[in-house]
PDB file of N, CA and C in Angstrom:
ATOM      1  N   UNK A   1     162.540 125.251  58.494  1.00  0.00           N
ATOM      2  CA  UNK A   1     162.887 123.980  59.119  1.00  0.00           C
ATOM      3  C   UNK A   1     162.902 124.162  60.627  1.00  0.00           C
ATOM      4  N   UNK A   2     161.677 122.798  61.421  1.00  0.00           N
ATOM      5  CA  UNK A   2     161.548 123.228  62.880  1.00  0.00           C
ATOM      6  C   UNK A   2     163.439 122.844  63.422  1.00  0.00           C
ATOM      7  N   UNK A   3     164.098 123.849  64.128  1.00  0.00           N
ATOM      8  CA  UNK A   3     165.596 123.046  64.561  1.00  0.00           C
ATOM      9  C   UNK A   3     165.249 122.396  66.173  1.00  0.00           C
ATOM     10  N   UNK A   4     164.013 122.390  66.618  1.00  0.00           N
ATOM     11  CA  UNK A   4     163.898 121.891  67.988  1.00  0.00           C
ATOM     12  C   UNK A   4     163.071 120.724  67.997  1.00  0.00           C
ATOM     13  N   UNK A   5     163.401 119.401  67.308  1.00  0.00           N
ATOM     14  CA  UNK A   5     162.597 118.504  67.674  1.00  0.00           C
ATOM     15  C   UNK A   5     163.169 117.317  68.184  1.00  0.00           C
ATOM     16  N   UNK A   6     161.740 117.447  68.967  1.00  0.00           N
ATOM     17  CA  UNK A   6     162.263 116.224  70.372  1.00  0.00           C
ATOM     18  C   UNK A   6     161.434 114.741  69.702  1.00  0.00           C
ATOM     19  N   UNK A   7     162.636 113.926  70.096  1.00  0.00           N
ATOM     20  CA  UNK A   7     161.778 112.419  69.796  1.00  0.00           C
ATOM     21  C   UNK A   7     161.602 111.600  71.017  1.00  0.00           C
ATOM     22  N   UNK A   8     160.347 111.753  71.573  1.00  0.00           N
ATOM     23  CA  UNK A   8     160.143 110.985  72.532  1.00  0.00           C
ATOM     24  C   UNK A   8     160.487 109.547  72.866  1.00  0.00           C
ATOM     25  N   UNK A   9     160.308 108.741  73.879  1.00  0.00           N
ATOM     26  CA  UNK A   9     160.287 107.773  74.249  1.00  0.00           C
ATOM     27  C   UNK A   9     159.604 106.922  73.491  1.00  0.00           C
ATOM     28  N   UNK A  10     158.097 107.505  73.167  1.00  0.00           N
ATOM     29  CA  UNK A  10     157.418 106.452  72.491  1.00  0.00           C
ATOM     30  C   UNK A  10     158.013 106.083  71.015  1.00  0.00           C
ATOM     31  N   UNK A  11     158.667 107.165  70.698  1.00  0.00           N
ATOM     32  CA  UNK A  11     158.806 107.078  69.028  1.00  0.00           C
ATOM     33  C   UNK A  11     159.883 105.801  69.141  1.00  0.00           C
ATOM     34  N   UNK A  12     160.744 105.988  70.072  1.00  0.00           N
ATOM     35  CA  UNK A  12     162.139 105.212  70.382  1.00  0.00           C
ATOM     36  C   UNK A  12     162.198 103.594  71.325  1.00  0.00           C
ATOM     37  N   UNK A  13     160.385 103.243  71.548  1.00  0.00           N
ATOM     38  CA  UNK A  13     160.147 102.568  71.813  1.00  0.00           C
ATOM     39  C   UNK A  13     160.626 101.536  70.933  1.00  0.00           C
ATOM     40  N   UNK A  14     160.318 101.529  69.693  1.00  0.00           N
ATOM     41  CA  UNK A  14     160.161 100.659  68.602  1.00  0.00           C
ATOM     42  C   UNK A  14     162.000 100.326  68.528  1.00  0.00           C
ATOM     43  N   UNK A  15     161.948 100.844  68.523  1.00  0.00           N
ATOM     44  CA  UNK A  15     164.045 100.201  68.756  1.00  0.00           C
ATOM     45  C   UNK A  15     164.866 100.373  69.822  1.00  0.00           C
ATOM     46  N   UNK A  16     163.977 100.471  71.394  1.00  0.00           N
ATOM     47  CA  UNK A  16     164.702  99.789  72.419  1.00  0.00           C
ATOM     48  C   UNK A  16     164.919  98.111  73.057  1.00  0.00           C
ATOM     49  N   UNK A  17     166.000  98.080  73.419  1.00  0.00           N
ATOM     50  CA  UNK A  17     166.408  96.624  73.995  1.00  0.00           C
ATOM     51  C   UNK A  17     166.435  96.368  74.827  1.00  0.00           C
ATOM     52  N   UNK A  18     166.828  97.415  75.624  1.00  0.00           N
ATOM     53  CA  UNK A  18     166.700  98.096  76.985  1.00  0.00           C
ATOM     54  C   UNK A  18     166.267  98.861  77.556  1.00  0.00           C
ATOM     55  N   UNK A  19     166.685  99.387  79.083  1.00  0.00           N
ATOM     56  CA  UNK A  19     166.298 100.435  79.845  1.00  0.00           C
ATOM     57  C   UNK A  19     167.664 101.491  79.805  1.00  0.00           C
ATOM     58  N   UNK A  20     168.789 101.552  79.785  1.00  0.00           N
ATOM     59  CA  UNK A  20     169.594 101.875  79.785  1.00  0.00           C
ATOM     60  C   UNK A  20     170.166 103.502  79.260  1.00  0.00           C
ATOM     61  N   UNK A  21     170.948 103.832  79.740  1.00  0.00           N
ATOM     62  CA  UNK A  21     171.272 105.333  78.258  1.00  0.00           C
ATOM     63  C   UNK A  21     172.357 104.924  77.038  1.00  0.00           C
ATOM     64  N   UNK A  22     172.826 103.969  77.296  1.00  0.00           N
ATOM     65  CA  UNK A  22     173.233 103.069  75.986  1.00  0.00           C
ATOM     66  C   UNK A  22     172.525 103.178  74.902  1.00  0.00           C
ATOM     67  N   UNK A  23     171.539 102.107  75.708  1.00  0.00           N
ATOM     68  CA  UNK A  23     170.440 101.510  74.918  1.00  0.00           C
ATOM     69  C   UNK A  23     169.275 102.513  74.307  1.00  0.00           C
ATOM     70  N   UNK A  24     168.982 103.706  74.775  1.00  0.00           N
ATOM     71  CA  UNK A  24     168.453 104.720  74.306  1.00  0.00           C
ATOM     72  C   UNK A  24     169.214 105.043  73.325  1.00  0.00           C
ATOM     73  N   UNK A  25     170.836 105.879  73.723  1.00  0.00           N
ATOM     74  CA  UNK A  25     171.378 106.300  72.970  1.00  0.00           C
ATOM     75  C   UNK A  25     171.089 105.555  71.336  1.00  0.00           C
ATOM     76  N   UNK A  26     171.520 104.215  71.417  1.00  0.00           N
ATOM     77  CA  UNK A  26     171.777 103.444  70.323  1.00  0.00           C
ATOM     78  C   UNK A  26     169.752 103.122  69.243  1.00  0.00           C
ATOM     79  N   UNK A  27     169.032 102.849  70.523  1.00  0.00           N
ATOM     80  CA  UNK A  27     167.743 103.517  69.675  1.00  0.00           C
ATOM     81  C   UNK A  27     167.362 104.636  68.931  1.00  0.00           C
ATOM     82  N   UNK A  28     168.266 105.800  69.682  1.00  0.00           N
ATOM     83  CA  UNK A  28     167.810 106.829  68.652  1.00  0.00           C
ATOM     84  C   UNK A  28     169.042 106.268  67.418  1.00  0.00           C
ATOM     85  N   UNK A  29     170.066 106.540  67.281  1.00  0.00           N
ATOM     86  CA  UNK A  29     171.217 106.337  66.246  1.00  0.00           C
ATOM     87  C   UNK A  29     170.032 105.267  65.206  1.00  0.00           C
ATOM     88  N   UNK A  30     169.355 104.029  65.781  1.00  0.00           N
ATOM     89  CA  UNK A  30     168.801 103.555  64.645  1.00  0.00           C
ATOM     90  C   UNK A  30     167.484 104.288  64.041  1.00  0.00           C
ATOM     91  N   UNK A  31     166.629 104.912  65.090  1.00  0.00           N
ATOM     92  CA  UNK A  31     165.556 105.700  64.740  1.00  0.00           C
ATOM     93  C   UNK A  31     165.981 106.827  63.209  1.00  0.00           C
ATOM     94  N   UNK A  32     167.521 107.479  63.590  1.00  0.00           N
ATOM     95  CA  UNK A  32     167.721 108.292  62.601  1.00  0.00           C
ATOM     96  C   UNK A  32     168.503 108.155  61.398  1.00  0.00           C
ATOM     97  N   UNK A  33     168.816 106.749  61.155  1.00  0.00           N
ATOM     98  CA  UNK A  33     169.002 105.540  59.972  1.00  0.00           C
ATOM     99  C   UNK A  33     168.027 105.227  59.320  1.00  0.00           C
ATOM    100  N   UNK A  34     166.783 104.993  60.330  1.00  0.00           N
ATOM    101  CA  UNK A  34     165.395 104.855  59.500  1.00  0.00           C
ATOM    102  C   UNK A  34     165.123 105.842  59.033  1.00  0.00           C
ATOM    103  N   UNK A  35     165.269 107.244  59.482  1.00  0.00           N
ATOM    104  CA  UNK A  35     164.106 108.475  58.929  1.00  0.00           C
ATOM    105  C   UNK A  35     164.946 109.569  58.345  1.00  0.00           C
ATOM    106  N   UNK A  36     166.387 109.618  58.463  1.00  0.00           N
ATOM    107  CA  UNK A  36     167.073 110.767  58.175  1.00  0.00           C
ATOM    108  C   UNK A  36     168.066 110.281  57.070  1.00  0.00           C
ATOM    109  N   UNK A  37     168.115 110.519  55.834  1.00  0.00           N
ATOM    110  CA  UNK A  37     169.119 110.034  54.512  1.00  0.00           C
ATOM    111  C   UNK A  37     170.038 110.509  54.526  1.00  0.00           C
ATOM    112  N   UNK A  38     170.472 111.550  55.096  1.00  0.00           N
ATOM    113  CA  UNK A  38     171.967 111.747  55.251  1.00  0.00           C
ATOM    114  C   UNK A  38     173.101 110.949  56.666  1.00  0.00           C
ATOM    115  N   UNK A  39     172.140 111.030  57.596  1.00  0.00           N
ATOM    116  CA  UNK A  39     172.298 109.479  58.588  1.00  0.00           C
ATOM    117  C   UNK A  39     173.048 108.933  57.910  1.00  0.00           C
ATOM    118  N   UNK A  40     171.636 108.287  56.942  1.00  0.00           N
ATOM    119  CA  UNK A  40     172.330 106.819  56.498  1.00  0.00           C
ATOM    120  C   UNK A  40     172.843 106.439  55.807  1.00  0.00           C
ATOM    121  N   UNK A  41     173.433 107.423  55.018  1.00  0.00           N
ATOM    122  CA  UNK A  41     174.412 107.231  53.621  1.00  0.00           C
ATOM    123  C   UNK A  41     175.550 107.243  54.596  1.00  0.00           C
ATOM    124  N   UNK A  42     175.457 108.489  55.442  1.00  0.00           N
ATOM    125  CA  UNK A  42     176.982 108.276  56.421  1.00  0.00           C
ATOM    126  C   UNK A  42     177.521 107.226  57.028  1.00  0.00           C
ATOM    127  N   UNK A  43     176.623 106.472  58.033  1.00  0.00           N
ATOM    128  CA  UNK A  43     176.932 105.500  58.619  1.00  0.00           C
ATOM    129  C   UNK A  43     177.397 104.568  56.997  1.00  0.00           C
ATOM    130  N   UNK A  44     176.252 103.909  56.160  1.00  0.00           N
ATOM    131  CA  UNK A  44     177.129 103.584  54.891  1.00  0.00           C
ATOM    132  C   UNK A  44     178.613 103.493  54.378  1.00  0.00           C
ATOM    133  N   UNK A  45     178.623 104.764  54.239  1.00  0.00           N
ATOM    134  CA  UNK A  45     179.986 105.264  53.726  1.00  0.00           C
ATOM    135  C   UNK A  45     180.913 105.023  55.147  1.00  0.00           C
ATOM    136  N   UNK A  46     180.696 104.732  55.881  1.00  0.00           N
ATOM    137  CA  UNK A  46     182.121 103.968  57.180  1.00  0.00           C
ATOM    138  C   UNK A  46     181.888 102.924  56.918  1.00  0.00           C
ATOM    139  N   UNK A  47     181.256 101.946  55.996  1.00  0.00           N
ATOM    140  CA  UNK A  47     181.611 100.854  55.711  1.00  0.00           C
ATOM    141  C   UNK A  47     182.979 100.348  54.661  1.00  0.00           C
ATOM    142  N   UNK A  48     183.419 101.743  54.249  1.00  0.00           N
ATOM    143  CA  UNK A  48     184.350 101.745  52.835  1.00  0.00           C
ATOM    144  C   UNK A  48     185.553 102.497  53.162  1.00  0.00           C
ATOM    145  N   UNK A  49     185.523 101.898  54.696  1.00  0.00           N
ATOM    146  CA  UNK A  49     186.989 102.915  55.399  1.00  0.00           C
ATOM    147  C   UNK A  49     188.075 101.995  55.306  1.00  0.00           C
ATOM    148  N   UNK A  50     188.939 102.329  54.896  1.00  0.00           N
ATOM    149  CA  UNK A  50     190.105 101.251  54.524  1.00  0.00           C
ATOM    150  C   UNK A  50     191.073 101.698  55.858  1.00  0.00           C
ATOM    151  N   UNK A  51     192.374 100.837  56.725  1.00  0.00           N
ATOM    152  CA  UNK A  51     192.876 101.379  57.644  1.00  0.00           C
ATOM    153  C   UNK A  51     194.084 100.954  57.155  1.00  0.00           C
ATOM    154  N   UNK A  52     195.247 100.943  57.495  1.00  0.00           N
ATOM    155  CA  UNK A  52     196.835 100.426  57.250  1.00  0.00           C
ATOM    156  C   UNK A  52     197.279 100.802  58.697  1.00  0.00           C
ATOM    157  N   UNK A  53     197.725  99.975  59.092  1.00  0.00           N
ATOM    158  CA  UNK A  53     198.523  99.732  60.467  1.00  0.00           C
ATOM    159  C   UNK A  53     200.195  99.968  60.077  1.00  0.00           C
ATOM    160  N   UNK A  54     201.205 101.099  60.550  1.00  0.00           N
ATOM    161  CA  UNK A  54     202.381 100.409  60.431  1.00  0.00           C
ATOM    162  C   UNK A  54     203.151 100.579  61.867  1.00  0.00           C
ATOM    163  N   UNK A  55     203.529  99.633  61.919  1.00  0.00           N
ATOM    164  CA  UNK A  55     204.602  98.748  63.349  1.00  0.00           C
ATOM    165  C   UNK A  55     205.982  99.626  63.310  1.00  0.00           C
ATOM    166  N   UNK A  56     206.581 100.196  64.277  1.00  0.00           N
ATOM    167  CA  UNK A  56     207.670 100.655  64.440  1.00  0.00           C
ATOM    168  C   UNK A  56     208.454  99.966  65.441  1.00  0.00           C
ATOM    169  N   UNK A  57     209.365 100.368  66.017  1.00  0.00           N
ATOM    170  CA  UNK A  57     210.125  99.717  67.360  1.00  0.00           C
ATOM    171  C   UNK A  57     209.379  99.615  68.435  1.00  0.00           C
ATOM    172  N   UNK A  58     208.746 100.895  69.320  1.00  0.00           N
ATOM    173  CA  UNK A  58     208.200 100.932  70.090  1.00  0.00           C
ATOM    174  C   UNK A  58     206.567 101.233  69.868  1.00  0.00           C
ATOM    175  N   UNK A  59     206.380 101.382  69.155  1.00  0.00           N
ATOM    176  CA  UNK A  59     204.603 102.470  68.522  1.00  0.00           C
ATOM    177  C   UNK A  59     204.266 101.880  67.754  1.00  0.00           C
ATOM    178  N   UNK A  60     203.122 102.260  67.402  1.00  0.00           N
ATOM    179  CA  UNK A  60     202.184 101.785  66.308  1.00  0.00           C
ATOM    180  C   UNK A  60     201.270 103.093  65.610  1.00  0.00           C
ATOM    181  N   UNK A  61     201.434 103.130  64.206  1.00  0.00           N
ATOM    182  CA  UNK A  61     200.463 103.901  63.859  1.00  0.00           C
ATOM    183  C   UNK A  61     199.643 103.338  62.958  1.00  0.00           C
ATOM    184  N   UNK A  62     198.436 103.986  63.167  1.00  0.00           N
ATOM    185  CA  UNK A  62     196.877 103.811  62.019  1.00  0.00           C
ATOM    186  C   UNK A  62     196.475 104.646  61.141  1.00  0.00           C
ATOM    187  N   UNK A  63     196.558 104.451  60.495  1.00  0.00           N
ATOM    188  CA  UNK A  63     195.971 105.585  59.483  1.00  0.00           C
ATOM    189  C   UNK A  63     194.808 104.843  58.816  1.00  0.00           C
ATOM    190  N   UNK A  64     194.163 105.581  57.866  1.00  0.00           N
ATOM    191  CA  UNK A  64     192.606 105.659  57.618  1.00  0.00           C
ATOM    192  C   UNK A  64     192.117 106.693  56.908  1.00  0.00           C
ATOM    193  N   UNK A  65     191.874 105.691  55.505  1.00  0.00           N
ATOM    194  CA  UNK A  65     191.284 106.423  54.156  1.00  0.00           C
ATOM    195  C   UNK A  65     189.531 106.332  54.291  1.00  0.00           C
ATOM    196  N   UNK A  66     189.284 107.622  54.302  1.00  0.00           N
ATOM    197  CA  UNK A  66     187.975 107.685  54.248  1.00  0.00           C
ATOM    198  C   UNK A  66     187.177 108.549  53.586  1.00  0.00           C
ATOM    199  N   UNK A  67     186.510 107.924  52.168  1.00  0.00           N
ATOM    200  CA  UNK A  67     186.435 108.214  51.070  1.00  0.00           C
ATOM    201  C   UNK A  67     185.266 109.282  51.469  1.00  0.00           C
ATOM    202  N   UNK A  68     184.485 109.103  51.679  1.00  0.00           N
ATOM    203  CA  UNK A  68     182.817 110.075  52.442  1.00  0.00           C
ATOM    204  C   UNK A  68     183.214 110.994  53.247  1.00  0.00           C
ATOM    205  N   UNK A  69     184.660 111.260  53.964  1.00  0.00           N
ATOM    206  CA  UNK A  69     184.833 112.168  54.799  1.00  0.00           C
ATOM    207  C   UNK A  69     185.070 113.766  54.703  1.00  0.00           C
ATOM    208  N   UNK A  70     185.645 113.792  52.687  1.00  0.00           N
ATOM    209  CA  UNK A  70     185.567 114.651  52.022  1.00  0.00           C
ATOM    210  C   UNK A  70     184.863 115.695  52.438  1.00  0.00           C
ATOM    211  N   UNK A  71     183.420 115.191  52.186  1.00  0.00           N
ATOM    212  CA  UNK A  71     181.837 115.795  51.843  1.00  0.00           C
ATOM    213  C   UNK A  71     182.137 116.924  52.786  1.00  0.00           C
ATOM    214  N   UNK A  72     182.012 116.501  54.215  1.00  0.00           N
ATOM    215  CA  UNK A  72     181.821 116.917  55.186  1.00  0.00           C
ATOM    216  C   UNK A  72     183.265 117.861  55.646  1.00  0.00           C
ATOM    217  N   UNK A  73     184.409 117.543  55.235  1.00  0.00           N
ATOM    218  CA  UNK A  73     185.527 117.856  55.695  1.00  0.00           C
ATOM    219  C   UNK A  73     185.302 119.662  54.690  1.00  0.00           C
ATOM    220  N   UNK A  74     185.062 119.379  53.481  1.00  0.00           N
ATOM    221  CA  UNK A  74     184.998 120.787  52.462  1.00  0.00           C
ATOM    222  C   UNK A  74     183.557 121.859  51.989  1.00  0.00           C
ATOM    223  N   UNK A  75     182.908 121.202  53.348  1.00  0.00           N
ATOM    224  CA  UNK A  75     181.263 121.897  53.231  1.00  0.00           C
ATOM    225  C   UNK A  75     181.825 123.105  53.652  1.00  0.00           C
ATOM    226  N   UNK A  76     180.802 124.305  53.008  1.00  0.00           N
ATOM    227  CA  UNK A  76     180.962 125.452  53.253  1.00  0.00           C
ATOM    228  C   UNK A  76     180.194 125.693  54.676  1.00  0.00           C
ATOM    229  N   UNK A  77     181.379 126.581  55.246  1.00  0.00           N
ATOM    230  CA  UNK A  77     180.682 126.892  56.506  1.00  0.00           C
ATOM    231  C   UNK A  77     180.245 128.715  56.988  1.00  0.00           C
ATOM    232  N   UNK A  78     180.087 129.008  55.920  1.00  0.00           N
ATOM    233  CA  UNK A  78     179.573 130.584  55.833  1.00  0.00           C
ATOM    234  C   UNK A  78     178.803 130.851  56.445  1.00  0.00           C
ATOM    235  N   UNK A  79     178.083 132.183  56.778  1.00  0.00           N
ATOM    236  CA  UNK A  79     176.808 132.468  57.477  1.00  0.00           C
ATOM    237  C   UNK A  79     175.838 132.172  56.513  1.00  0.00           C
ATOM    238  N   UNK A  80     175.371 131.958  55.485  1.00  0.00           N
ATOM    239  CA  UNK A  80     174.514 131.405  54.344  1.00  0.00           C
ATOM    240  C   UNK A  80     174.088 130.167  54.960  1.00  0.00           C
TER     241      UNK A  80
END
């Protein structure tokens, strides 16, 4: 597997809006929704994030169940 590949401008043409590094940024993020399946199951799976807000005197806390975060949280990270 090549680990050095560059995606040019032209490739990222097709989903710019702008000129910007936003707007790049956010072209590639869709470029690799289109072409990469683990992308896009991820982005996916933050659609099924549940949050609970609770209110105290002065503070506020959030918490946030996130069912897909597993995967990634218990991947083996060995030299393998």
């Amino acid at each position: 597997m090549d680990k050095t590949k560059i995606i040019d401008e032209k490739i990222l043409a097709n989903y710019l809006s702008g000129n910007t590094y936003a707007d790049k940024a956010k072209a590639l993020i869709a470029h690799q929704k289109d072409s990469w399946d683990l992308v896009r199951k991820n982005y996916s799976n933050l659609e099924k994030i549940e949050k609970k807000v609770f209110v105290f005197d002065n503070f506020k806390i959030v918490v946030q169940f996130n069912p897909g975060r597993i995967v990634s949280s218990s991947a083996k990270v060995d030299a393998k």
